[in-house]
PDB file of N, CA and C in Angstrom:
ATOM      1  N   UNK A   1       0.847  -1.188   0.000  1.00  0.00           N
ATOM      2  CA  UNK A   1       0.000   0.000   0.000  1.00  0.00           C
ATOM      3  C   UNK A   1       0.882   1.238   0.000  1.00  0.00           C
ATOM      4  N   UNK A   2       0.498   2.281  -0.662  1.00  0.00           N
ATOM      5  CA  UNK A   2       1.265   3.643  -0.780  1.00  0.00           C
ATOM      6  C   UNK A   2       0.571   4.314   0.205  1.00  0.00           C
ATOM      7  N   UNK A   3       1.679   5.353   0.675  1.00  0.00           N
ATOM      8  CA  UNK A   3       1.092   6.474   1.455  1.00  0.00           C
ATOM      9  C   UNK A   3       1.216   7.678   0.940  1.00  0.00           C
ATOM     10  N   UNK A   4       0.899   8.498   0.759  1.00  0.00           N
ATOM     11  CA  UNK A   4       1.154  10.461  -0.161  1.00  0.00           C
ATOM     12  C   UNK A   4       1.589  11.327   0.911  1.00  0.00           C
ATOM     13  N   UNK A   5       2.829  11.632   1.299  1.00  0.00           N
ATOM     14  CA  UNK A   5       2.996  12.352   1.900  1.00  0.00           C
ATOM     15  C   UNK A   5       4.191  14.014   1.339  1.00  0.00           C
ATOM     16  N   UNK A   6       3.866  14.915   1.743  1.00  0.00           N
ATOM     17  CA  UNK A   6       4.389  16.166   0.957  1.00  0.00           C
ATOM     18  C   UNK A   6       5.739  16.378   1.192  1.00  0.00           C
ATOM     19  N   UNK A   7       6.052  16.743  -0.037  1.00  0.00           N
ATOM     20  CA  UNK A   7       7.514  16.922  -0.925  1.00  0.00           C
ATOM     21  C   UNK A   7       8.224  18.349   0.163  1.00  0.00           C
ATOM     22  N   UNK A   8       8.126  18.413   1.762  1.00  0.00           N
ATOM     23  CA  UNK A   8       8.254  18.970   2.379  1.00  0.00           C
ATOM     24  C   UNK A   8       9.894  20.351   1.513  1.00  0.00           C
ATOM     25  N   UNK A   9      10.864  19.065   1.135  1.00  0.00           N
ATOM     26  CA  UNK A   9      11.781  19.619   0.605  1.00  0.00           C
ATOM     27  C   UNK A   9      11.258  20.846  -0.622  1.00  0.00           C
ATOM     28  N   UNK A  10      10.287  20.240  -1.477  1.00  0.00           N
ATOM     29  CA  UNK A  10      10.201  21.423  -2.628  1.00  0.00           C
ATOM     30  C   UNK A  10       9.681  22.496  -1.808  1.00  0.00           C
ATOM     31  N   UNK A  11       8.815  21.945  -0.942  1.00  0.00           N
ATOM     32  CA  UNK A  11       8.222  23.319  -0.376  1.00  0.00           C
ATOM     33  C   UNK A  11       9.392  24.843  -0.032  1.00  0.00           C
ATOM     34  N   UNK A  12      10.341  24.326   0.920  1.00  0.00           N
ATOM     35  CA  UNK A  12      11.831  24.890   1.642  1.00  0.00           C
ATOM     36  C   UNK A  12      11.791  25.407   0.014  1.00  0.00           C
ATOM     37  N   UNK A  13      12.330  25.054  -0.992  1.00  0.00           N
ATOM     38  CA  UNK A  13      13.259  25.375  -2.052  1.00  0.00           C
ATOM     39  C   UNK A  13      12.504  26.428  -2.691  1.00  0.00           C
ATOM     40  N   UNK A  14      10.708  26.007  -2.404  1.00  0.00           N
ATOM     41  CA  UNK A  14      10.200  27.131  -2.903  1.00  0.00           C
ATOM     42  C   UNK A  14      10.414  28.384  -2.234  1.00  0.00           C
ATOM     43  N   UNK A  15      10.462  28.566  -0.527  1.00  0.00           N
ATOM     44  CA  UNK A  15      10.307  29.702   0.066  1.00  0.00           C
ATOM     45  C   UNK A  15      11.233  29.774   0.113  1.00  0.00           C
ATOM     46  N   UNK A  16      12.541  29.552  -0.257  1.00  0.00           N
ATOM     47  CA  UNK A  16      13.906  30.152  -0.250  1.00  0.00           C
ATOM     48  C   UNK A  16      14.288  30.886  -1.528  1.00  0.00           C
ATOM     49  N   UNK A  17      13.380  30.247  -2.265  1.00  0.00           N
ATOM     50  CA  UNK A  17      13.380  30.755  -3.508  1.00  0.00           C
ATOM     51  C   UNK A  17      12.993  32.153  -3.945  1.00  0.00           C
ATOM     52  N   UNK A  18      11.392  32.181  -3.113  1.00  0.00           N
ATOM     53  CA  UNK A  18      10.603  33.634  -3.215  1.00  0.00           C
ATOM     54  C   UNK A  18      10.815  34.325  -2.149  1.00  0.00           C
ATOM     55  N   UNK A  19      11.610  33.736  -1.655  1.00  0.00           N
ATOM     56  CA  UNK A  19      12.190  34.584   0.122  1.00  0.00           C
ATOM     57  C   UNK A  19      10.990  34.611   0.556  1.00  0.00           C
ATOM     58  N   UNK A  20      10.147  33.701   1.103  1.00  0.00           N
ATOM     59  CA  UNK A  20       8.970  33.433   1.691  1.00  0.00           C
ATOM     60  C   UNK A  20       9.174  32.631   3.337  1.00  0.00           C
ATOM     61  N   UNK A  21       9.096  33.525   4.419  1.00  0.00           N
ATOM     62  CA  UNK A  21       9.065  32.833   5.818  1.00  0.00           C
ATOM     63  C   UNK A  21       7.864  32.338   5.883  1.00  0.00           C
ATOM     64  N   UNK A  22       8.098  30.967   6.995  1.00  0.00           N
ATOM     65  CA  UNK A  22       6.327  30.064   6.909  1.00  0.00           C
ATOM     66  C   UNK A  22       5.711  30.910   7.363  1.00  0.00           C
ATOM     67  N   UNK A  23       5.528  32.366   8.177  1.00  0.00           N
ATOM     68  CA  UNK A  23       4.502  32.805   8.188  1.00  0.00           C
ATOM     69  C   UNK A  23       3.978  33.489   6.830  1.00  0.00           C
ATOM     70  N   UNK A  24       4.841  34.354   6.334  1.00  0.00           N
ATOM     71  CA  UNK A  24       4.354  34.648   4.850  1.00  0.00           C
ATOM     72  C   UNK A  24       4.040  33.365   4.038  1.00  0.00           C
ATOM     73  N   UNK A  25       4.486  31.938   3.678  1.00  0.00           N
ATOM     74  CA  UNK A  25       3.783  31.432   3.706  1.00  0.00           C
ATOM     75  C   UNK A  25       2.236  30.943   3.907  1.00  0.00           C
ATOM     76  N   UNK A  26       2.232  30.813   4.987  1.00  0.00           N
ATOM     77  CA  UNK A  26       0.673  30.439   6.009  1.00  0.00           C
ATOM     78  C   UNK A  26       0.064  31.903   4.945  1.00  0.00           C
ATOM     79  N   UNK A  27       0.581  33.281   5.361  1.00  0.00           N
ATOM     80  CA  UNK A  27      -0.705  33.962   4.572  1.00  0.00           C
ATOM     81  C   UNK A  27      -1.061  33.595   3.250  1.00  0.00           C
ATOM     82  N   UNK A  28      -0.055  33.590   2.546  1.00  0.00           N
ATOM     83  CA  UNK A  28      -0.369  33.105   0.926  1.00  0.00           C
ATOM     84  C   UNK A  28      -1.128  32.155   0.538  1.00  0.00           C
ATOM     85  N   UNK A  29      -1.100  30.897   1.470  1.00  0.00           N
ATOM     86  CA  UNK A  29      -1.870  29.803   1.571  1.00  0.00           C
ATOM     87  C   UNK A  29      -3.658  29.727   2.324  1.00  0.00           C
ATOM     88  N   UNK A  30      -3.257  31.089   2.825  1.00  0.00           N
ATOM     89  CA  UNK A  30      -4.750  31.082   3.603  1.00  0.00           C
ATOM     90  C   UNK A  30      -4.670  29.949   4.961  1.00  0.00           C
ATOM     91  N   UNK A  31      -3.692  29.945   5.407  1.00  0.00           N
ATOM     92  CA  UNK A  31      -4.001  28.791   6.770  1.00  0.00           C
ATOM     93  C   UNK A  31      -2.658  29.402   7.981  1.00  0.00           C
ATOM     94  N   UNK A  32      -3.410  28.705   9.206  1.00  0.00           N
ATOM     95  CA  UNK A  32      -2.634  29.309  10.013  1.00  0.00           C
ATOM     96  C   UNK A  32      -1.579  29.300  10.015  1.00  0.00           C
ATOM     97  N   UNK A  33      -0.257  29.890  10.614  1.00  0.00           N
ATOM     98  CA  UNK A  33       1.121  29.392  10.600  1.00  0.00           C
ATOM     99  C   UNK A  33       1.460  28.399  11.766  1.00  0.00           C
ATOM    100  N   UNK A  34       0.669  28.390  12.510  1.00  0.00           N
ATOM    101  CA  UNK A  34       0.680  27.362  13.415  1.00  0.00           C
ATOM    102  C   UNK A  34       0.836  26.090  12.627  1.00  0.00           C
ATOM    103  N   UNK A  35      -0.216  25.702  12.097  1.00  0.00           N
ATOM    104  CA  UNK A  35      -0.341  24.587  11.000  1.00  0.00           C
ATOM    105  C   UNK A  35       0.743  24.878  10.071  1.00  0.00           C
ATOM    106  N   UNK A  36       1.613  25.879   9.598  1.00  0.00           N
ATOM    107  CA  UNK A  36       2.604  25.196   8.516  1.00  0.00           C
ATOM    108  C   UNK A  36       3.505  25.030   9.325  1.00  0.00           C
ATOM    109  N   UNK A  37       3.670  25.999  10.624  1.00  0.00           N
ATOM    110  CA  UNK A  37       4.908  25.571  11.773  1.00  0.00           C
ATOM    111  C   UNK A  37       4.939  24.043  11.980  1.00  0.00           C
ATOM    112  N   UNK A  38       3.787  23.478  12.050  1.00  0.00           N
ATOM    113  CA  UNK A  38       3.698  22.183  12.932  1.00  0.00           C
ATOM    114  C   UNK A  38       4.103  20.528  11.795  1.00  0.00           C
ATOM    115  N   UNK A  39       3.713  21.583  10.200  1.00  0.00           N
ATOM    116  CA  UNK A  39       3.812  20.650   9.185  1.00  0.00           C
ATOM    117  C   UNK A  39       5.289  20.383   8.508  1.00  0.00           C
ATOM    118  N   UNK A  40       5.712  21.481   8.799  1.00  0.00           N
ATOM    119  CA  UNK A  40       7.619  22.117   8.480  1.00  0.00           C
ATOM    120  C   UNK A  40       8.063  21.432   9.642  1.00  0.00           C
ATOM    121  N   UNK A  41       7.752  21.203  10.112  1.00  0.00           N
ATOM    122  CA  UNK A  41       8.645  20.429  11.851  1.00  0.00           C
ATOM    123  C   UNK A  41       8.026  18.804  11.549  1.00  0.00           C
ATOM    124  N   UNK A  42       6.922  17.993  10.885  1.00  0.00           N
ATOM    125  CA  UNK A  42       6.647  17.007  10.946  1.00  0.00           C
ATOM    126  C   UNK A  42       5.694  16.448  12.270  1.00  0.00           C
ATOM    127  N   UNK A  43       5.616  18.004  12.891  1.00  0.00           N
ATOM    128  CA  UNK A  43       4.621  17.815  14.281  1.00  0.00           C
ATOM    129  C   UNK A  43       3.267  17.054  13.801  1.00  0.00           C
ATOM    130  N   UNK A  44       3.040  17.517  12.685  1.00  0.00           N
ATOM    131  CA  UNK A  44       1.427  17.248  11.749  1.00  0.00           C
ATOM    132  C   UNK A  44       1.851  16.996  10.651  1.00  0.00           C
ATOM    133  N   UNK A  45       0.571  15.935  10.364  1.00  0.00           N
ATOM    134  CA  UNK A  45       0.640  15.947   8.692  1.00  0.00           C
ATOM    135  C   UNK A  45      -0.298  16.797   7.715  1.00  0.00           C
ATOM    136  N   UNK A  46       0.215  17.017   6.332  1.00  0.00           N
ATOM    137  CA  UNK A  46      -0.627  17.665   5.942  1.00  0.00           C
ATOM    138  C   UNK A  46      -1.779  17.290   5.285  1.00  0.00           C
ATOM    139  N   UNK A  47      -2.844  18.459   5.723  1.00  0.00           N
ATOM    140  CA  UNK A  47      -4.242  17.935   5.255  1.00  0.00           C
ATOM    141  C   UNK A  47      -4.697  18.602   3.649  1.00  0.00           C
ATOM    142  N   UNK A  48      -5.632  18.766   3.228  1.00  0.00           N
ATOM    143  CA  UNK A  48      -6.167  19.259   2.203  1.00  0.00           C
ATOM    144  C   UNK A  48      -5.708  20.531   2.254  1.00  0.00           C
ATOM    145  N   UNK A  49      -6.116  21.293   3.061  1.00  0.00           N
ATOM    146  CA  UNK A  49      -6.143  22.731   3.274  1.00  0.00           C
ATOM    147  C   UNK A  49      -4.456  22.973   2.823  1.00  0.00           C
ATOM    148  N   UNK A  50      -3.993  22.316   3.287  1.00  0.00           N
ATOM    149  CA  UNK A  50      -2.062  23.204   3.110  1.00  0.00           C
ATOM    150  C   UNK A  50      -1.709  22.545   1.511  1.00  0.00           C
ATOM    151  N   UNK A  51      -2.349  21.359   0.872  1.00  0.00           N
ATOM    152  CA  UNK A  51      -1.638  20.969  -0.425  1.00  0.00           C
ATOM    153  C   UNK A  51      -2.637  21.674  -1.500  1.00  0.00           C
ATOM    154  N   UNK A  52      -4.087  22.236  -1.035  1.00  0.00           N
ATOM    155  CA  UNK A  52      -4.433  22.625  -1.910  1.00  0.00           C
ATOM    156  C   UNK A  52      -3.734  24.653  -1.410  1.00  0.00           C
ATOM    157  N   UNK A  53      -3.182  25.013  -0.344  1.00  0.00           N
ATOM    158  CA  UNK A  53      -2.839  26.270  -0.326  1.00  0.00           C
ATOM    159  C   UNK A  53      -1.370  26.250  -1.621  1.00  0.00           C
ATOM    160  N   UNK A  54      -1.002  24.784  -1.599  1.00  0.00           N
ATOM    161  CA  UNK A  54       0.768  25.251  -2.275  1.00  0.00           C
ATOM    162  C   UNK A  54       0.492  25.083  -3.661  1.00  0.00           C
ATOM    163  N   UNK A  55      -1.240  24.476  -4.136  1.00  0.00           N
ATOM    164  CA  UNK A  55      -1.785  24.661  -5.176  1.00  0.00           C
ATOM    165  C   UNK A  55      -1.335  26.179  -5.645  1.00  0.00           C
ATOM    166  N   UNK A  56      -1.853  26.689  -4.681  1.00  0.00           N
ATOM    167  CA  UNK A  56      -3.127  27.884  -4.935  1.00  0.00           C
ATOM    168  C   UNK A  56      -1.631  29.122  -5.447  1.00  0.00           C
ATOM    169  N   UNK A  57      -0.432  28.762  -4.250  1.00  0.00           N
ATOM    170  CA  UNK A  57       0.675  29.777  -4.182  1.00  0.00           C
ATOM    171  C   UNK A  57       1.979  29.362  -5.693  1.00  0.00           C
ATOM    172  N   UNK A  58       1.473  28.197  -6.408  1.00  0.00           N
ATOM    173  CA  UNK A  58       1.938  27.892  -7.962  1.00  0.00           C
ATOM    174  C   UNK A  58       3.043  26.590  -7.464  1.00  0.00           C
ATOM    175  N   UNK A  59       3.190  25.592  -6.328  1.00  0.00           N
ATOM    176  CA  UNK A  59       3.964  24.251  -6.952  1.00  0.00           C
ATOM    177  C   UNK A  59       3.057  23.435  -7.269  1.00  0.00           C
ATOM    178  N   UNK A  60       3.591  23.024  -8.585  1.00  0.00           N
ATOM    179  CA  UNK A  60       2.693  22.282  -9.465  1.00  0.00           C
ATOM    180  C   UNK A  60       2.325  20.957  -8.623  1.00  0.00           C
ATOM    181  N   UNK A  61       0.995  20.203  -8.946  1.00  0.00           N
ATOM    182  CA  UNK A  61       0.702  19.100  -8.020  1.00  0.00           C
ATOM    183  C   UNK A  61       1.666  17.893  -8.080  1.00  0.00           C
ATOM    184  N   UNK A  62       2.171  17.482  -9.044  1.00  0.00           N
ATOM    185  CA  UNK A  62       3.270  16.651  -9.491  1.00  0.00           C
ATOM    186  C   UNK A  62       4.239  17.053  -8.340  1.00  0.00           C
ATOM    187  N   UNK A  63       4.367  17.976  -7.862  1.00  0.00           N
ATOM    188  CA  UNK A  63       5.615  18.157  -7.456  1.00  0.00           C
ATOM    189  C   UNK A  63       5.456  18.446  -5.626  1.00  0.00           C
ATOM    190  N   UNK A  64       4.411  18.129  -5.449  1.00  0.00           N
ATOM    191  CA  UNK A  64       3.649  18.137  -3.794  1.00  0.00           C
ATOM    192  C   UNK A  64       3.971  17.244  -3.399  1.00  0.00           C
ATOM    193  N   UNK A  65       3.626  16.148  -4.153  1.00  0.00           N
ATOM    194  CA  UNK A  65       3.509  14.901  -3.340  1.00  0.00           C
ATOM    195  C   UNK A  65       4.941  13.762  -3.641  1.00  0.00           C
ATOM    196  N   UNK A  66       5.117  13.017  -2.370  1.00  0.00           N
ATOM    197  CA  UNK A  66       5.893  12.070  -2.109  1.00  0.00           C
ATOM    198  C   UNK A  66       5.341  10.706  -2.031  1.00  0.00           C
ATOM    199  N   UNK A  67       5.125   9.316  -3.021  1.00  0.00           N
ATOM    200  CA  UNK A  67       4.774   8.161  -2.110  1.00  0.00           C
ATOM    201  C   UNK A  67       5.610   7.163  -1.466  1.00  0.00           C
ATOM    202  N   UNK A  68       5.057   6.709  -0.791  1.00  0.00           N
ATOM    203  CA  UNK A  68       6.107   5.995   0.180  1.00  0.00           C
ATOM    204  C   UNK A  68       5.327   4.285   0.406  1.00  0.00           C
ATOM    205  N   UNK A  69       5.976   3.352  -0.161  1.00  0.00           N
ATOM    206  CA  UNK A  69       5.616   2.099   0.120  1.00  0.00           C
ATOM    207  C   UNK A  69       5.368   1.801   1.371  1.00  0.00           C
ATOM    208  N   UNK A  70       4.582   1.340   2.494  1.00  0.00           N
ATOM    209  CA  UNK A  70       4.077   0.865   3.676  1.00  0.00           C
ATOM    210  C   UNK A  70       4.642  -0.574   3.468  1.00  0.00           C
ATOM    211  N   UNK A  71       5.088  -0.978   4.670  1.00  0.00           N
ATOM    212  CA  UNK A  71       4.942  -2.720   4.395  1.00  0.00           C
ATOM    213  C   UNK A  71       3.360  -3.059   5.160  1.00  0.00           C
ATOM    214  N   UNK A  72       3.483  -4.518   5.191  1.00  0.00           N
ATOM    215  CA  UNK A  72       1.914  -5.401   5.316  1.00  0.00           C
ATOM    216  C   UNK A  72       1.260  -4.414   6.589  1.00  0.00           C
ATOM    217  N   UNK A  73       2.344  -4.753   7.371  1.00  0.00           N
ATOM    218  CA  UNK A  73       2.333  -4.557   8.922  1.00  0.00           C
ATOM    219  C   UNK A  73       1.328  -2.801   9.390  1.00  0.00           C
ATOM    220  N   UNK A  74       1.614  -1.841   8.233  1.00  0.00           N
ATOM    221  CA  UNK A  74       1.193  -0.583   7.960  1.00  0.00           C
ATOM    222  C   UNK A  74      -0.110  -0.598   7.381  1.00  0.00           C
ATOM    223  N   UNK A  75      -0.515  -1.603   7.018  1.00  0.00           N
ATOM    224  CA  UNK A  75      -2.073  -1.678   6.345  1.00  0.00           C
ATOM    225  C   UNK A  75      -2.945  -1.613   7.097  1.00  0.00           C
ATOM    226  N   UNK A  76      -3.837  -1.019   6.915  1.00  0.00           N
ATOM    227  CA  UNK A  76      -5.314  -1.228   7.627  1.00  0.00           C
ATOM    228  C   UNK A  76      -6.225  -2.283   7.049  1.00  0.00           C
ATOM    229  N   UNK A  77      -6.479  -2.933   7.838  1.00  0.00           N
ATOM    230  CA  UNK A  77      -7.053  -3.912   7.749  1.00  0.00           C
ATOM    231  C   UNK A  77      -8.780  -3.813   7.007  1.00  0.00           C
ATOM    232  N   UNK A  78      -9.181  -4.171   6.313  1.00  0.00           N
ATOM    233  CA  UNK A  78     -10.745  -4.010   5.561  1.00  0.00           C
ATOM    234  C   UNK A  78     -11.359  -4.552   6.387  1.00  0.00           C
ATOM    235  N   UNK A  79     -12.172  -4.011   6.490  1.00  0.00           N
ATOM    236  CA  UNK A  79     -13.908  -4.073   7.322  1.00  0.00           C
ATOM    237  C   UNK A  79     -14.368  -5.273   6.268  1.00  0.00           C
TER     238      UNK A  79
END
């Protein structure tokens, strides 16, 4: 089973890029900086709201996401 988790790195390369701090970030994205503080640290994962904000601020979707193979042991089990 795959998991989608965000290309945390493009993100960095982007705001180093546009000289963007996660709070300027968080505004551009429309979400708190709490939440990108907590998502930049790996405190949280990210939800809709922050992959559709890095939509919204131009990294292409191709380039958001990370998948990551789970072994068995990581599966959820079907109802």
């Amino acid at each position: 089973m795959d998991s989608v988790i965000v290309n945390l790195d493009k993100v960095r390369v982007l705001m180093t890029k546009k000289k963007i701090s996660e709070y300027g970030l968080s505004k551009l994205m429309n979400v708190s900086y709490s939440y990108v503080y907590r998502v930049m640290r790996g405190q949280r994962k990210a939800g809709q709201a922050f992959t559709d904000g890095l939509i919204r601020i131009g990294i292409e979707p191709n380039d958001i996401f990370l998948t990551q193979t789970l072994s068995k042991d990581n599966e959820c089990a079907a109802d």
